[in-house]
Protein backbone atom coordinates (compact mmCIF):
# COMPACT_ATOMS: atom_id res chain seq x y z
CA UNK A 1 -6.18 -14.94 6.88
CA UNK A 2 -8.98 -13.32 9.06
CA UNK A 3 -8.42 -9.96 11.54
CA UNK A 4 -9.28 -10.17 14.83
CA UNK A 5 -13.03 -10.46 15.64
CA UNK A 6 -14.77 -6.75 14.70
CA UNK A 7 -12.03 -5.94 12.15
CA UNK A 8 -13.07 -5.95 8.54
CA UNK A 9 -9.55 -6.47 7.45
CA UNK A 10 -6.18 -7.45 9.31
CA UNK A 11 -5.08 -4.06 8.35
CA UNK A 12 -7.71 -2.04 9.93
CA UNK A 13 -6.49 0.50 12.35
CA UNK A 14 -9.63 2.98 12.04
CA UNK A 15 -11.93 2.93 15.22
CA UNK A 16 -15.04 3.82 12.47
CA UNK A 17 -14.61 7.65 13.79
CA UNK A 18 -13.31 9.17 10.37
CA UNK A 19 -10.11 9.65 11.83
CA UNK A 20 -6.45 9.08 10.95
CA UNK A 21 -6.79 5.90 11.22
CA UNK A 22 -9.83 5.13 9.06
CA UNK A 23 -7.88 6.95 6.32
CA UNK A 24 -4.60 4.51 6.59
CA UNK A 25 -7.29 1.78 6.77
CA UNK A 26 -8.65 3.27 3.55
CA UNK A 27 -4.83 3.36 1.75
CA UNK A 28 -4.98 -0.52 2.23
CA UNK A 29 -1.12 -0.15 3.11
CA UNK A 30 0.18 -3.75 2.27
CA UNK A 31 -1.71 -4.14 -1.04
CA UNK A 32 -0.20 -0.48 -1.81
CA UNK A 33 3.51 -1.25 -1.38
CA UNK A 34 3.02 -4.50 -3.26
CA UNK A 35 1.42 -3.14 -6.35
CA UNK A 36 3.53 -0.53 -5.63
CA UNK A 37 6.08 -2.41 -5.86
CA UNK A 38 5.78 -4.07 -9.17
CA UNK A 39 5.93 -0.40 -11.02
CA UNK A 40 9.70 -0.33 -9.17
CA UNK A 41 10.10 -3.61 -10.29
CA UNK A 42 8.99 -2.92 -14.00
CA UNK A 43 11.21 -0.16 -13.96
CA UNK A 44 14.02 -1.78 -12.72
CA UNK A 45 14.60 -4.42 -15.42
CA UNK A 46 14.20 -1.46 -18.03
CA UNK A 47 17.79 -1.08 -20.27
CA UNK A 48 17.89 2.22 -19.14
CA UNK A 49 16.34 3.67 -15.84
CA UNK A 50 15.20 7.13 -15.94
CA UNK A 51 14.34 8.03 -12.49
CA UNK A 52 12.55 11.21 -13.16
CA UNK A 53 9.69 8.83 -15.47
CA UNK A 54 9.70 5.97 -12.44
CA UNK A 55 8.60 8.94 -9.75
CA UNK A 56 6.61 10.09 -12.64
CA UNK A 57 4.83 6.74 -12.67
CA UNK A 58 4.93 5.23 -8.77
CA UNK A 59 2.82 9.08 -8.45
CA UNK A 60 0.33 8.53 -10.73
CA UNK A 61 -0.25 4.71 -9.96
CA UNK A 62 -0.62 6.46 -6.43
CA UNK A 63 -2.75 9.16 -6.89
CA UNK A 64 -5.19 6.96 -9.82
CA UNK A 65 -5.49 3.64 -7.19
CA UNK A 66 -4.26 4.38 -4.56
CA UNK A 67 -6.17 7.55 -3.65
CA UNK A 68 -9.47 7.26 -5.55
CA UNK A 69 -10.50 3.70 -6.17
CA UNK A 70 -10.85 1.94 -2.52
CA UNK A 71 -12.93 4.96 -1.75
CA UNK A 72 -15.67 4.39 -4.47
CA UNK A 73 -16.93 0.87 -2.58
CA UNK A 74 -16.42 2.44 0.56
CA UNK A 75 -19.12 4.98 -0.60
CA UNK A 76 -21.88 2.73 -1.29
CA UNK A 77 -21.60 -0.25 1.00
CA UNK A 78 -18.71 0.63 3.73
CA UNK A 79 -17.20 -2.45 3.69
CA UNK A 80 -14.26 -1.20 5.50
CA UNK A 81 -16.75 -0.07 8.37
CA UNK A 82 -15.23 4.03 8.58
CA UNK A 83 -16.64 6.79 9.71
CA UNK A 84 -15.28 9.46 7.20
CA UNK A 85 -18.09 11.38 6.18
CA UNK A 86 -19.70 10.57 2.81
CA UNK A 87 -19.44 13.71 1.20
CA UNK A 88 -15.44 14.03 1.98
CA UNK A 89 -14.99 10.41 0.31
CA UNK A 90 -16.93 11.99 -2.37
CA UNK A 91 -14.78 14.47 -3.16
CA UNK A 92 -11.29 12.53 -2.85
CA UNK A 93 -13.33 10.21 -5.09
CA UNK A 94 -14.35 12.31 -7.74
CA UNK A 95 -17.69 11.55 -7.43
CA UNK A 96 -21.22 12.46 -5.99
CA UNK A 97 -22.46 11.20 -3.07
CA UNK A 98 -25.82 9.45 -3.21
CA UNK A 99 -28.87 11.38 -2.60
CA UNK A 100 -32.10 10.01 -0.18
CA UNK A 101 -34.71 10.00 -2.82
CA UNK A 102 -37.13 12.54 -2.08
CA UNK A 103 -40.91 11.35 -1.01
């Protein structure tokens, strides 16, 4: 399944500005709610459901994954084509940007 042509993914809405969009395009929102999904799902076949550990959970899944990792690739190479600035995925990555090498 390819996007339309000068998309890097079907679900893409950034314009490569660093705007709200490039951030939702940054969430990757279908691959969120199904991984998402499968800590609901875990959950749910549990003998006992104890909804304060599930919200527990479905936040940390979303603040590890969902919130740091697609950000770390989109520092190095932008696959996702963005225009957020490097040194603000830095920081919601946890990590520092890269530094020009100094002549």
């Amino acid at each position: 399944m390819s996007g339309p042509p000068g998309r890097p993914a079907f679900y893409a809405v950034g314009r490569g500005t660093g705007g709200p969009g490039d951030w939702v395009t940054l969430l990757h929102p279908p691959y969120t709610l199904w991984h998402l999904s499968y800590v609901v799902m875990g959950a749910a076949v549990m003998p006992h459901l104890v909804p304060w550990r599930l919200a527990g959970t479905v936040v940390a899944f979303f603040l590890a994954v969902v919130l740091r990792a697609p950000r770390l690739p989109e520092l190095q190479r932008r696959p996702l084509g963005t225009g957020v600035a490097v040194a603000r995925l830095a920081v919601r990555g946890r990590t520092a940007p890269r530094r020009a090498p100094r002549a």
